[in-house]
Every structure is written in C-alpha cells, then in structure tokens.
PDB file of N, CA and C in Angstrom:
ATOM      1  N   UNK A   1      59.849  23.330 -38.879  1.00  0.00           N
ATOM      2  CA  UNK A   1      59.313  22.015 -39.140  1.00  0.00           C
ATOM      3  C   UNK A   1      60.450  20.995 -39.020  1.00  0.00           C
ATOM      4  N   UNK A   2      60.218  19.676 -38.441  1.00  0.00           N
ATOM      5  CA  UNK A   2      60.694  18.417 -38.144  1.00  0.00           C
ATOM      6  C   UNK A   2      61.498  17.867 -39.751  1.00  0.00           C
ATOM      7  N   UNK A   3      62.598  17.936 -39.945  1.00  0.00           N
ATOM      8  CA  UNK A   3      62.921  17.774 -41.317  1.00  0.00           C
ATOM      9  C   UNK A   3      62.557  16.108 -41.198  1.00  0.00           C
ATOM     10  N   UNK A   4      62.877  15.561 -40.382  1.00  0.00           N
ATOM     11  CA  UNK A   4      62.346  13.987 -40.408  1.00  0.00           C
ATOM     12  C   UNK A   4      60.466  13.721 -40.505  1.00  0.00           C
ATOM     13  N   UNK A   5      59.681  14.444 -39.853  1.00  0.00           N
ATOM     14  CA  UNK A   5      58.824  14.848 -40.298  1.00  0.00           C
ATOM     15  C   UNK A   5      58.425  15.124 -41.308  1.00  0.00           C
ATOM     16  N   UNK A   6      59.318  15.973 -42.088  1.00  0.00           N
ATOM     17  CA  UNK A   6      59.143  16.280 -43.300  1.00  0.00           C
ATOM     18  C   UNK A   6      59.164  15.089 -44.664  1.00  0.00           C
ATOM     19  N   UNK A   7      60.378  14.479 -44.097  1.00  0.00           N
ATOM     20  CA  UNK A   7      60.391  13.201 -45.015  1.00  0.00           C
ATOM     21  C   UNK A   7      59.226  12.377 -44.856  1.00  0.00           C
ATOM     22  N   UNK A   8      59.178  12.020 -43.454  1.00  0.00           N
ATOM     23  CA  UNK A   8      58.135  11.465 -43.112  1.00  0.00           C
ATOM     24  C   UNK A   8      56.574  11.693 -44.003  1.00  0.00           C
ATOM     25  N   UNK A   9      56.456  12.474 -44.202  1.00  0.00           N
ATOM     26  CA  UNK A   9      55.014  13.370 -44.659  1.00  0.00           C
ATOM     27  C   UNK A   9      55.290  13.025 -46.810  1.00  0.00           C
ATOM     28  N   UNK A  10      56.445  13.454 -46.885  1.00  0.00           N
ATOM     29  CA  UNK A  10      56.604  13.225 -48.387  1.00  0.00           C
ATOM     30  C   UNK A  10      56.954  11.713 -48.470  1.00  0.00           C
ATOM     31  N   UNK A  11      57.530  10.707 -47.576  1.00  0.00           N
ATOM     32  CA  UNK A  11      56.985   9.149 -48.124  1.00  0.00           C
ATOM     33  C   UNK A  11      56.008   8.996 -48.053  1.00  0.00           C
ATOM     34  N   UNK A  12      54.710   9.537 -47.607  1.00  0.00           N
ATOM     35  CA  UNK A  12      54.015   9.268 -47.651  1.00  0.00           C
ATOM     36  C   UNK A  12      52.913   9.895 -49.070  1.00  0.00           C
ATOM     37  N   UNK A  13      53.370  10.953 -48.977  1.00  0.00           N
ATOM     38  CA  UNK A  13      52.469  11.500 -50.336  1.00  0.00           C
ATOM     39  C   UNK A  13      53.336  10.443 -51.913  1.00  0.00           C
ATOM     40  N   UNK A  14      54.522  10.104 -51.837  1.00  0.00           N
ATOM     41  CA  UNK A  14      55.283   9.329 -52.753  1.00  0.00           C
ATOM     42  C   UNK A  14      54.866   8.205 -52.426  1.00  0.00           C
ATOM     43  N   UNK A  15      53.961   7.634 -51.262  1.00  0.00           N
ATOM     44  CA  UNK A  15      53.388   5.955 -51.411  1.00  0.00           C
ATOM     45  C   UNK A  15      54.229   5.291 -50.736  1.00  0.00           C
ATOM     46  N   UNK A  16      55.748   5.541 -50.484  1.00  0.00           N
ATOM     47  CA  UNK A  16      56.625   4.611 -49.976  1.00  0.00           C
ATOM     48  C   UNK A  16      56.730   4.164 -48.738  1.00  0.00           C
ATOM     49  N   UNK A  17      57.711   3.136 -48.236  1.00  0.00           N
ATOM     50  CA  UNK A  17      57.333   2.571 -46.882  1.00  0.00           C
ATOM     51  C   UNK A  17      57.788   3.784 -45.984  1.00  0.00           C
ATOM     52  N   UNK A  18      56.717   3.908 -44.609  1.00  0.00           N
ATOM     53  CA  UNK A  18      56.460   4.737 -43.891  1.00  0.00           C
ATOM     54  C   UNK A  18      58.262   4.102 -43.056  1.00  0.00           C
ATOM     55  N   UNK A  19      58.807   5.221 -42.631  1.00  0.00           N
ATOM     56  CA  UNK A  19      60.217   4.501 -41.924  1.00  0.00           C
ATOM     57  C   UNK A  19      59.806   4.709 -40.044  1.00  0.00           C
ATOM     58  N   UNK A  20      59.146   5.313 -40.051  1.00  0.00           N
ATOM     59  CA  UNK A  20      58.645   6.378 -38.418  1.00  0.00           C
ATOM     60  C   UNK A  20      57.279   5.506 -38.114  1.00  0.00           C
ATOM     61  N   UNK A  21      56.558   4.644 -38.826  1.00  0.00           N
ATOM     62  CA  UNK A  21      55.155   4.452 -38.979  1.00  0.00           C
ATOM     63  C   UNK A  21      55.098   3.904 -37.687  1.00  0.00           C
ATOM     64  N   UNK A  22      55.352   3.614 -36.055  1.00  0.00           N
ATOM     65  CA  UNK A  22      55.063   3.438 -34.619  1.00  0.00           C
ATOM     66  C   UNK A  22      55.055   4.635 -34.094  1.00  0.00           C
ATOM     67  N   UNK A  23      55.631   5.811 -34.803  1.00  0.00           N
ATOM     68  CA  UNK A  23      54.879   6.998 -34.083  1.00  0.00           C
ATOM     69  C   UNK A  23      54.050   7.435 -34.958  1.00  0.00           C
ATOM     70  N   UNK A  24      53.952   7.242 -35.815  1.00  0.00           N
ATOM     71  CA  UNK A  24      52.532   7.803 -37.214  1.00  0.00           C
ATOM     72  C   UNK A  24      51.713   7.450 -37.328  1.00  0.00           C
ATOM     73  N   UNK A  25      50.469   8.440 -36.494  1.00  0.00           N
ATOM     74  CA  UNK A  25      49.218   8.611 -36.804  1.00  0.00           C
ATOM     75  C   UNK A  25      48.671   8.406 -37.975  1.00  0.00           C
ATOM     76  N   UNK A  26      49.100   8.509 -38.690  1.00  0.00           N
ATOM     77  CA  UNK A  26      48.493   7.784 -40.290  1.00  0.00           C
ATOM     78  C   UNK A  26      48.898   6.502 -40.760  1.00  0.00           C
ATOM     79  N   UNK A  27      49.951   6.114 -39.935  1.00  0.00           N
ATOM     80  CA  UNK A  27      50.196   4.470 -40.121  1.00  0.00           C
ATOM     81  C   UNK A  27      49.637   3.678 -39.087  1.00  0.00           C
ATOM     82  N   UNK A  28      48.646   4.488 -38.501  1.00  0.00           N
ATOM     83  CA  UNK A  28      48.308   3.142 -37.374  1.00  0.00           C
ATOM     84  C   UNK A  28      47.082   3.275 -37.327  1.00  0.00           C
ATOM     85  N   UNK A  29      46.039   1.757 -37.271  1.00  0.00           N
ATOM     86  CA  UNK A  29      45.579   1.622 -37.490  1.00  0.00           C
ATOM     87  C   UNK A  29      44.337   2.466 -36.336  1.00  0.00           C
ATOM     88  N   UNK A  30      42.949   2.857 -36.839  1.00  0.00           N
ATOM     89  CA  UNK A  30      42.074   3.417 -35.847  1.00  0.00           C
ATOM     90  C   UNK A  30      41.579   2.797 -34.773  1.00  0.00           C
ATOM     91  N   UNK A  31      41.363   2.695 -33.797  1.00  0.00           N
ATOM     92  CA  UNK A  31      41.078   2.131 -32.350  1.00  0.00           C
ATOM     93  C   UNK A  31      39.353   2.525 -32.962  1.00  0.00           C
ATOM     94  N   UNK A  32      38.863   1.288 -32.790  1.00  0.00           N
ATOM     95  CA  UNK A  32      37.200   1.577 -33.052  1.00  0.00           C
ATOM     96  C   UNK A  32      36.801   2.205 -32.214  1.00  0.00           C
ATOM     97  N   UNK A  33      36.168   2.873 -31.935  1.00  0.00           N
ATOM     98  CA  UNK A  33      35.313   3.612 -31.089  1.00  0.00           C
ATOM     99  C   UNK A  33      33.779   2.220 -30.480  1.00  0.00           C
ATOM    100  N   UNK A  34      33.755   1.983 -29.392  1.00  0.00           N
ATOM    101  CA  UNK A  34      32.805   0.985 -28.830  1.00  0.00           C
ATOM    102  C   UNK A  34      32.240   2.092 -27.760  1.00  0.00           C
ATOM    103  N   UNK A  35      30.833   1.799 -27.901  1.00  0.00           N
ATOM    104  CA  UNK A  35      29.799   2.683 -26.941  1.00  0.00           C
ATOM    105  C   UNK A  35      29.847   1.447 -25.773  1.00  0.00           C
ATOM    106  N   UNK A  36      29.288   2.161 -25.116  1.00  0.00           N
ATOM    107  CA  UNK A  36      29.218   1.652 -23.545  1.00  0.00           C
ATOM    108  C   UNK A  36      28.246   0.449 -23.894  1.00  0.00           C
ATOM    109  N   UNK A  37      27.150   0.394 -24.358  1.00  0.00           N
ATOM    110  CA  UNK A  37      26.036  -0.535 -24.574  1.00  0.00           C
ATOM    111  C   UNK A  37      26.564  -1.816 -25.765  1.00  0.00           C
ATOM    112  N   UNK A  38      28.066  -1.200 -26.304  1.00  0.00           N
ATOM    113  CA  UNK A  38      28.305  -2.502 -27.507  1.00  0.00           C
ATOM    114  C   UNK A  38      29.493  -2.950 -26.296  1.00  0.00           C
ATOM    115  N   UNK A  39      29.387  -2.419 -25.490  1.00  0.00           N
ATOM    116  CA  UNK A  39      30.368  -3.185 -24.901  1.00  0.00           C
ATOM    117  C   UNK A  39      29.881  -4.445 -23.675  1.00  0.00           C
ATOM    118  N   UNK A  40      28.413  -3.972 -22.669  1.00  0.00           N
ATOM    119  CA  UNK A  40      27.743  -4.207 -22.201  1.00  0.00           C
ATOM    120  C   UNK A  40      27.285  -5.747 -23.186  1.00  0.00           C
ATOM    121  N   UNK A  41      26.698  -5.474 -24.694  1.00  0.00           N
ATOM    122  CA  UNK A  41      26.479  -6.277 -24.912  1.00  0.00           C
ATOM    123  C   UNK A  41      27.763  -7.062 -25.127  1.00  0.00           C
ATOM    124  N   UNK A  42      28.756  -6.943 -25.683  1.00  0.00           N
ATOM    125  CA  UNK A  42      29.461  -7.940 -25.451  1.00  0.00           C
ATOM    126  C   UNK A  42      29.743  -8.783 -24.928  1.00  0.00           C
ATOM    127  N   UNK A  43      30.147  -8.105 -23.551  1.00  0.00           N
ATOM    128  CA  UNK A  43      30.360  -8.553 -22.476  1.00  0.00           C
ATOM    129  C   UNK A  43      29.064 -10.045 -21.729  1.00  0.00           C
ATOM    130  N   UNK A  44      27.588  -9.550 -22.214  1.00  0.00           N
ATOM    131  CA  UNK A  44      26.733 -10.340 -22.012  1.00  0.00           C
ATOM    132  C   UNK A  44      26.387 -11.245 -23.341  1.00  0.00           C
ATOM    133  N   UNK A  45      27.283 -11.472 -24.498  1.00  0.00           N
ATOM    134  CA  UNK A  45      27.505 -12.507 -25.310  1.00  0.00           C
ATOM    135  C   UNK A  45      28.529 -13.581 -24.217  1.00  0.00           C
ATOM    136  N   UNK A  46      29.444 -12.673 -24.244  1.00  0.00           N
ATOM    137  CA  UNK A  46      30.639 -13.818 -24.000  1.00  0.00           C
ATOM    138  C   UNK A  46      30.099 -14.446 -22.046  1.00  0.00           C
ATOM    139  N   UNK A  47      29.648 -13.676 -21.149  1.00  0.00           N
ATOM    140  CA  UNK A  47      28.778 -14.392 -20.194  1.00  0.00           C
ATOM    141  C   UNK A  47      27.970 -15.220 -20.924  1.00  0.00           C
ATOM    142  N   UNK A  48      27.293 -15.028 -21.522  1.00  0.00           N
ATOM    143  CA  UNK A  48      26.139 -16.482 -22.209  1.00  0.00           C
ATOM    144  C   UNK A  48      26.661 -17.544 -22.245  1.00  0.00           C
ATOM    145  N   UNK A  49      28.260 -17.151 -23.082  1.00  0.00           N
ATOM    146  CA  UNK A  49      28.563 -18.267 -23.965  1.00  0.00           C
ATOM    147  C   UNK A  49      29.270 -19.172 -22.459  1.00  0.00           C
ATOM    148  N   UNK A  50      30.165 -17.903 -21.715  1.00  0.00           N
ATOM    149  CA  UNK A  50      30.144 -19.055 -20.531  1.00  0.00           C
ATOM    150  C   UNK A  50      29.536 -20.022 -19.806  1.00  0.00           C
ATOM    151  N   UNK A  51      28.093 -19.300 -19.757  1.00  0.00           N
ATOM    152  CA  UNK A  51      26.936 -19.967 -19.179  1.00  0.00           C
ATOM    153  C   UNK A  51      26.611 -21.283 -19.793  1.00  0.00           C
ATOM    154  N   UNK A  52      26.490 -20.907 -21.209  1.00  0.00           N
ATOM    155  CA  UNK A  52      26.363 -22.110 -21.759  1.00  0.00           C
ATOM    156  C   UNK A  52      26.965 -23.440 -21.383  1.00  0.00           C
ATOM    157  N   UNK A  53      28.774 -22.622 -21.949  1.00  0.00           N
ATOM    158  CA  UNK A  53      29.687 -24.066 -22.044  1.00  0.00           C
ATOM    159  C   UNK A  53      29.241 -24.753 -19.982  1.00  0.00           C
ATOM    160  N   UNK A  54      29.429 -23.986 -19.389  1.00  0.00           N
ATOM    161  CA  UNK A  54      29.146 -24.720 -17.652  1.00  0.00           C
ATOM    162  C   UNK A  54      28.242 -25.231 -17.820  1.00  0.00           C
ATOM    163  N   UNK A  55      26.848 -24.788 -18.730  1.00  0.00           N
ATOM    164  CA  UNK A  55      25.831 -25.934 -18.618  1.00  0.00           C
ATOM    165  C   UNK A  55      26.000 -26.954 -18.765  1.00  0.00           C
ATOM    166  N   UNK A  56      26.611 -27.131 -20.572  1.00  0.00           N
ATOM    167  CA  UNK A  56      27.249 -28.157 -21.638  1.00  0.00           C
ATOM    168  C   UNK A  56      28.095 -29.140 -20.462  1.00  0.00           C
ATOM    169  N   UNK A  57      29.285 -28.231 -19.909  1.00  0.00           N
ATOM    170  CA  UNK A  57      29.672 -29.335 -18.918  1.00  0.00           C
ATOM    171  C   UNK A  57      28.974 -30.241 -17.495  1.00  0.00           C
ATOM    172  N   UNK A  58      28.321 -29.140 -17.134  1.00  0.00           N
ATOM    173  CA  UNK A  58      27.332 -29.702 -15.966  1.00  0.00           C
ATOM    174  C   UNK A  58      26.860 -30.807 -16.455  1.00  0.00           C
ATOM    175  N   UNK A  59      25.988 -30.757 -17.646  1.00  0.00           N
ATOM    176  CA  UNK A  59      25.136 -31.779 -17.999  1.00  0.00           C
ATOM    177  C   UNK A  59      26.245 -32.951 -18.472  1.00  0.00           C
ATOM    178  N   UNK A  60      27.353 -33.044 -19.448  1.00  0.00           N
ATOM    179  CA  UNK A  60      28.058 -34.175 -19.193  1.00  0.00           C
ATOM    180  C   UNK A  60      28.792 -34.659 -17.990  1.00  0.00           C
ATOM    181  N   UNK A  61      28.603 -33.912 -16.874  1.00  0.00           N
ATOM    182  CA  UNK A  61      29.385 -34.460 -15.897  1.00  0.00           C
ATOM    183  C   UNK A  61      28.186 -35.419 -15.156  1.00  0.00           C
ATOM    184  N   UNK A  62      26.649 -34.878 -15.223  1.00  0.00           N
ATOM    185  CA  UNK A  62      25.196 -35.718 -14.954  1.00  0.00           C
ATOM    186  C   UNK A  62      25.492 -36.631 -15.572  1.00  0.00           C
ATOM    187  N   UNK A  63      25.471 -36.733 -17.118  1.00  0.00           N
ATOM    188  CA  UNK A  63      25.801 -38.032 -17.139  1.00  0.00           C
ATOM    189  C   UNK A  63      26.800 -38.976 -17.267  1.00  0.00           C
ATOM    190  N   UNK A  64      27.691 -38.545 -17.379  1.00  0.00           N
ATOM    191  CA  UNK A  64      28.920 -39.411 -17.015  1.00  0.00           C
ATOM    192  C   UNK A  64      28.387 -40.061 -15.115  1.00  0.00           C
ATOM    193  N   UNK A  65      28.201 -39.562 -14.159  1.00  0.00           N
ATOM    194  CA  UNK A  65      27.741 -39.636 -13.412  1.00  0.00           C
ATOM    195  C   UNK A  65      26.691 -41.120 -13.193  1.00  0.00           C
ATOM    196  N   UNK A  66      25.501 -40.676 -13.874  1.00  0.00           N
ATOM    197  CA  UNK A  66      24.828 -41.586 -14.334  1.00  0.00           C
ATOM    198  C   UNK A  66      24.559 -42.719 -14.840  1.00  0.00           C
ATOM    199  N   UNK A  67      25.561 -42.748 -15.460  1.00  0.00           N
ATOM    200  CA  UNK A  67      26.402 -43.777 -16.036  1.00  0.00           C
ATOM    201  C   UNK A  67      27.176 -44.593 -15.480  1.00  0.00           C
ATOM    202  N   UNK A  68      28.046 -44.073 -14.402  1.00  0.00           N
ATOM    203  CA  UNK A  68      28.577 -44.888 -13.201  1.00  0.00           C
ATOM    204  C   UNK A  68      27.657 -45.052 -12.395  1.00  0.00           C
ATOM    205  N   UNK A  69      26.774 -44.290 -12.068  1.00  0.00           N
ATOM    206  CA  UNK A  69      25.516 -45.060 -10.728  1.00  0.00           C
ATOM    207  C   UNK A  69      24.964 -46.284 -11.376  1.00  0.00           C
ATOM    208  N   UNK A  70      24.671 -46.169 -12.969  1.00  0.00           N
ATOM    209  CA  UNK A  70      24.037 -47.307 -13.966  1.00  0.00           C
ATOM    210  C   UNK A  70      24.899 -48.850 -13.783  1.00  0.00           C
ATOM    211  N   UNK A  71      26.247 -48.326 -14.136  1.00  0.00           N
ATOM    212  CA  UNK A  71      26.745 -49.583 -14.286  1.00  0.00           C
ATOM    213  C   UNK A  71      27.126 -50.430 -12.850  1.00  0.00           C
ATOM    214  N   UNK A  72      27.351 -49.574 -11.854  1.00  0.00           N
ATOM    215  CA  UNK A  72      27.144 -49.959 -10.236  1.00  0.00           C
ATOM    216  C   UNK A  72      25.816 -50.668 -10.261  1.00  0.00           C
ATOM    217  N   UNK A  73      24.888 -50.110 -10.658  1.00  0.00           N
ATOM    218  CA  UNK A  73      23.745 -50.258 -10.259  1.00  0.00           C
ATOM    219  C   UNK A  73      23.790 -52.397 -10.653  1.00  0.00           C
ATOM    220  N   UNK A  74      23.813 -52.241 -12.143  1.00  0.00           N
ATOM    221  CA  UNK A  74      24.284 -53.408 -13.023  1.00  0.00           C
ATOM    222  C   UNK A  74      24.561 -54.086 -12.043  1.00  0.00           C
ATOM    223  N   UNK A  75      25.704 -54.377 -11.891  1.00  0.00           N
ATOM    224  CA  UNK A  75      26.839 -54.909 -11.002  1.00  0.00           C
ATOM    225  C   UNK A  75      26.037 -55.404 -10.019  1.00  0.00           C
ATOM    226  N   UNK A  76      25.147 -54.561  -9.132  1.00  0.00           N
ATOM    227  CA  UNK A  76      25.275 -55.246  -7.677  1.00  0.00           C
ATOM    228  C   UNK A  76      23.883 -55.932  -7.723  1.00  0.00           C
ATOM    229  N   UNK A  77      22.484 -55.441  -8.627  1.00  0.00           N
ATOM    230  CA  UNK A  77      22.011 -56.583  -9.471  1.00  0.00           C
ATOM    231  C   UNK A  77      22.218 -58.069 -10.416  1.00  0.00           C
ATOM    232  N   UNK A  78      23.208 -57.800 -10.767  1.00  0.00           N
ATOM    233  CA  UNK A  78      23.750 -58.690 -11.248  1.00  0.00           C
ATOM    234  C   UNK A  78      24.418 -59.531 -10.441  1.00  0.00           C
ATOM    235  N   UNK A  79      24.974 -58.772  -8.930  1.00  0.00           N
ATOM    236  CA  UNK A  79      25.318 -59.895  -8.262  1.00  0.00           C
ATOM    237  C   UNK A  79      23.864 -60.588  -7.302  1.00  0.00           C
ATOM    238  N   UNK A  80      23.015 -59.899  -7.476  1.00  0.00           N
ATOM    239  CA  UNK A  80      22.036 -60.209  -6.799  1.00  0.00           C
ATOM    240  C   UNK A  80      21.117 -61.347  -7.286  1.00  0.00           C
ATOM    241  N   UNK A  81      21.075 -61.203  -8.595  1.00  0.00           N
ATOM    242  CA  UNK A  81      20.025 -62.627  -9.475  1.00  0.00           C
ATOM    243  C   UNK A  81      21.100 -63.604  -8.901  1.00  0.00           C
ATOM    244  N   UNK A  82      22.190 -63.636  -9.494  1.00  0.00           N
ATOM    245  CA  UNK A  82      23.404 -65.050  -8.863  1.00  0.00           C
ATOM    246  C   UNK A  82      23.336 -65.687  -7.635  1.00  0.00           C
ATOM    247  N   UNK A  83      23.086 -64.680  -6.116  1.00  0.00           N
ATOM    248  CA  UNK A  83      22.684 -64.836  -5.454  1.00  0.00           C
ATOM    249  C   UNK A  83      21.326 -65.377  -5.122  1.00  0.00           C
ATOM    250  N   UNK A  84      20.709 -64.873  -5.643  1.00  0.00           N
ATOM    251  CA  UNK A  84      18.973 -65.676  -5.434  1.00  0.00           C
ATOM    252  C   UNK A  84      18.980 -67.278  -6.034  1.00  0.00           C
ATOM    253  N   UNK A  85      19.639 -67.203  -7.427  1.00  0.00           N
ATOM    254  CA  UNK A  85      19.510 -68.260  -8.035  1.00  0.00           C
ATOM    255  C   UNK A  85      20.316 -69.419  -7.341  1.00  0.00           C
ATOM    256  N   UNK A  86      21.311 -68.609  -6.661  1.00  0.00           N
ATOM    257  CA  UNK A  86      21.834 -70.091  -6.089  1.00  0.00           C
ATOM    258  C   UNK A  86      21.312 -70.497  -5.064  1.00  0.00           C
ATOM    259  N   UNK A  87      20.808 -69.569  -4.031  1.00  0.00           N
ATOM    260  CA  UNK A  87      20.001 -69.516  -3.006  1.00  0.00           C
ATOM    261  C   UNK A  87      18.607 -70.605  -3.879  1.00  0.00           C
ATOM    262  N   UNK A  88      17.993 -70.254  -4.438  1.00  0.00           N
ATOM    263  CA  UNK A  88      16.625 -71.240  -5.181  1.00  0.00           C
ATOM    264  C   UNK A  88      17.425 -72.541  -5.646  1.00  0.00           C
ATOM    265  N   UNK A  89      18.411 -72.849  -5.805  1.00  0.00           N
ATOM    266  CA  UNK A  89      19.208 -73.866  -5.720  1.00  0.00           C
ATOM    267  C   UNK A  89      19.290 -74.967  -5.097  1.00  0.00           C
ATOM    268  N   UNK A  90      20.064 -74.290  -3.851  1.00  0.00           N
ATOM    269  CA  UNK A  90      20.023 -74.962  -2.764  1.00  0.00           C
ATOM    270  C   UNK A  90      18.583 -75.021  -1.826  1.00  0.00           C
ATOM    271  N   UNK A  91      17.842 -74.438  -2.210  1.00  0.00           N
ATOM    272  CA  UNK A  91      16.754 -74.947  -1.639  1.00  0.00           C
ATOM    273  C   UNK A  91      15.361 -75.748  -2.321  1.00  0.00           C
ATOM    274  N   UNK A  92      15.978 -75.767  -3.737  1.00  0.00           N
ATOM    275  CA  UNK A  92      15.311 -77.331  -4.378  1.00  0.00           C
ATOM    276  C   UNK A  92      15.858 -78.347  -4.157  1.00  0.00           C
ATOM    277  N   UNK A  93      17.924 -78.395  -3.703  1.00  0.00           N
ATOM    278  CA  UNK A  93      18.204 -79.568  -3.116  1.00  0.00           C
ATOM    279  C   UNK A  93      17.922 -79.864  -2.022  1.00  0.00           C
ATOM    280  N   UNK A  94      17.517 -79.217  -1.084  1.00  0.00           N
ATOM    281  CA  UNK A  94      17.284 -79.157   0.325  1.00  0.00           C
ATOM    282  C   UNK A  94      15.500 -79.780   0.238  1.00  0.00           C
ATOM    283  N   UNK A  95      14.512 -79.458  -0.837  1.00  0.00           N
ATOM    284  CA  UNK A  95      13.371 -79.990  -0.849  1.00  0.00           C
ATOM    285  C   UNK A  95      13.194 -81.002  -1.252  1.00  0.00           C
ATOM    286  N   UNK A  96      14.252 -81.638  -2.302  1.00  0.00           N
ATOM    287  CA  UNK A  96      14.295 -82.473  -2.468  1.00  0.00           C
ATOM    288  C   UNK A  96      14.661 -83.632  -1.967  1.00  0.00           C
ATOM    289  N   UNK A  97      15.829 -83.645  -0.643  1.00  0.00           N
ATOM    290  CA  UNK A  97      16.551 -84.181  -0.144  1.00  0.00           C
ATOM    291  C   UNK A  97      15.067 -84.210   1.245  1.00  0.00           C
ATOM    292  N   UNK A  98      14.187 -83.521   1.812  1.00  0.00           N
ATOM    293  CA  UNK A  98      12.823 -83.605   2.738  1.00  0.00           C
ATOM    294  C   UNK A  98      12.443 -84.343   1.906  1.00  0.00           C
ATOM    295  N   UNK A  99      12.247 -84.660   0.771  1.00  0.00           N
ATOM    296  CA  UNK A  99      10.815 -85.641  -0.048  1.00  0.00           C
ATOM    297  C   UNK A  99      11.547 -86.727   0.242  1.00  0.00           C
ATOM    298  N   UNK A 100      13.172 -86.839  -0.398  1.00  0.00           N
ATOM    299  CA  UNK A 100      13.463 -88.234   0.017  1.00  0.00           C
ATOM    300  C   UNK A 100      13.336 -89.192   1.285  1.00  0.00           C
ATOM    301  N   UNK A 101      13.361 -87.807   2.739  1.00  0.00           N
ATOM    302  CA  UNK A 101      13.532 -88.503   3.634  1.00  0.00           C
ATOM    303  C   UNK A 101      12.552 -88.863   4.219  1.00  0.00           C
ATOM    304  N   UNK A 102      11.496 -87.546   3.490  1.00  0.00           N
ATOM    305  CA  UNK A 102       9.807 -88.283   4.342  1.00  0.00           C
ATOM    306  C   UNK A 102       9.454 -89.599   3.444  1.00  0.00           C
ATOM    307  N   UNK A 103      10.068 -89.536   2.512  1.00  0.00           N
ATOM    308  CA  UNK A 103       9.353 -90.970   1.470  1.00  0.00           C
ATOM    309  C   UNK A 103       9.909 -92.273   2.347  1.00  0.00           C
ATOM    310  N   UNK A 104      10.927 -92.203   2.624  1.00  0.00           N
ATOM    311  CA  UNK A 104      11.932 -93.013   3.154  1.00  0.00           C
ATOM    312  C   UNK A 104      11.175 -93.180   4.598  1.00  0.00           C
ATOM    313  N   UNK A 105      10.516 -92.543   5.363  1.00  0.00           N
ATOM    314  CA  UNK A 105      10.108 -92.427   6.748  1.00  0.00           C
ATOM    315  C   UNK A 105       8.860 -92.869   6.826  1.00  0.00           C
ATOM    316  N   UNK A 106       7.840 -92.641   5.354  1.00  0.00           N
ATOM    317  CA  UNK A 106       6.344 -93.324   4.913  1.00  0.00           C
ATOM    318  C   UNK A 106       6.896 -94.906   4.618  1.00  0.00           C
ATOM    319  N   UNK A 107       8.136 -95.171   3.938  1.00  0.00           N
ATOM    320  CA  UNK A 107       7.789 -95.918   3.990  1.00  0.00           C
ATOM    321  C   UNK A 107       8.527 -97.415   4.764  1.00  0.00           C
ATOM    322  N   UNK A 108       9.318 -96.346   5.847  1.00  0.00           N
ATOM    323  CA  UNK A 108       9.445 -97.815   6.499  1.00  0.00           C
ATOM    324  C   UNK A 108       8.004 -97.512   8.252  1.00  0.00           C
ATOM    325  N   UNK A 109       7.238 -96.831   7.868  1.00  0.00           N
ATOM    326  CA  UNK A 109       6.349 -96.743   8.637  1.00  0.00           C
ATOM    327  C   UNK A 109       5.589 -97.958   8.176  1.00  0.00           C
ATOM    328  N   UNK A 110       5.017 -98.009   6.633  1.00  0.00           N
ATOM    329  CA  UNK A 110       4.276 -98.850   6.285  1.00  0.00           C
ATOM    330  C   UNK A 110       4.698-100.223   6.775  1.00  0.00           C
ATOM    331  N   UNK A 111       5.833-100.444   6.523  1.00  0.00           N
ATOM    332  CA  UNK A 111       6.560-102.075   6.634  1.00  0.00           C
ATOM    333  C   UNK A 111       6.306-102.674   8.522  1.00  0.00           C
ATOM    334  N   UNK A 112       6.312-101.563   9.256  1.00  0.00           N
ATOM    335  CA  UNK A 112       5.730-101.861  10.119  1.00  0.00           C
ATOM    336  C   UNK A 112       4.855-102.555  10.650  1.00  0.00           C
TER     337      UNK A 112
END
C-alpha cells in the first residue's frame, strides 16, 4: 500500500484537509450523470431562449425602423402642407391681383 495513500485515507477518516484532494476521488466533486433526453431538452431550452431573444431583437429593430420611416414620413409631409400653403398663397395674390385688373378694365370700359 501507497504510504501517501495511506495518509491520504487517514486525513480523511480524522476530517482533516485532504493534501492529494486533485487526485481524490472522494474530494471531487460527482459529474452528474445527464441522460441523452435531459440533454436534448436542454439544449432545446437554450435554442428557445435564442429564438426568443432574435425575435425580441427582430421586433425592436421593426420598430426602430418604423420609427424612422414615421419621422421621414413627418418631415416630407410637413414639407408638403408648407408647400401647398404657400402655393394657395400665391394664388389668392395672383386672384386677387385678376379682380383688380378686370375691375380696372370694367371700369375704364364703362367711361367709354
């Protein structure tokens, strides 16, 4: 018998610190035993959870997305009322400036 062994075996029946305990089977801890099917499922937890988070991101990248087509959208509406309105603008001065000139044209017709 292994006289270091031997010690080995009586620190341990005396409780004391194991000195060998990286080669000692009784100081190390048990490797669980996992069946093929806890592993399977595992394996199809942690796929889920991937699945998930890519959804989670997919969908904030939609709308972040969305959000920039929105505020574009804003924008080029917004430049568009400005546009009309000045456009309806200039063409109440422009109708207005025809009334003056047909008034002006009635009435030096009349004086005639």
């Amino acid at each position: 018998m292994d006289p270091n062994n031997l010690q080995h075996t009586q620190a341990h029946s005396k409780n004391d610190d194991c000195i060998q305990h990286e080669k000692c089977l009784s100081c190390q801890l048990p490797i669980p035993q996992t069946t093929n099917k806890e592993t399977q499922t595992s394996s199809s937890l942690t796929l889920g959870s991937i699945l998930q988070n890519a959804r989670n991101e997919l969908q904030l990248l939609q709308i972040q997305n969305l959000e920039i087509r929105f505020k574009e959208f804003r924008q080029r509406h917004e430049c568009h009322v400005a546009k009309v309105a000045a456009f309806k603008e200039q063409l109440d001065t422009d109708w207005r400036l025809v009334c003056e000139l047909l008034k002006e044209y009635n009435d030096g017709c009349e004086m005639e």
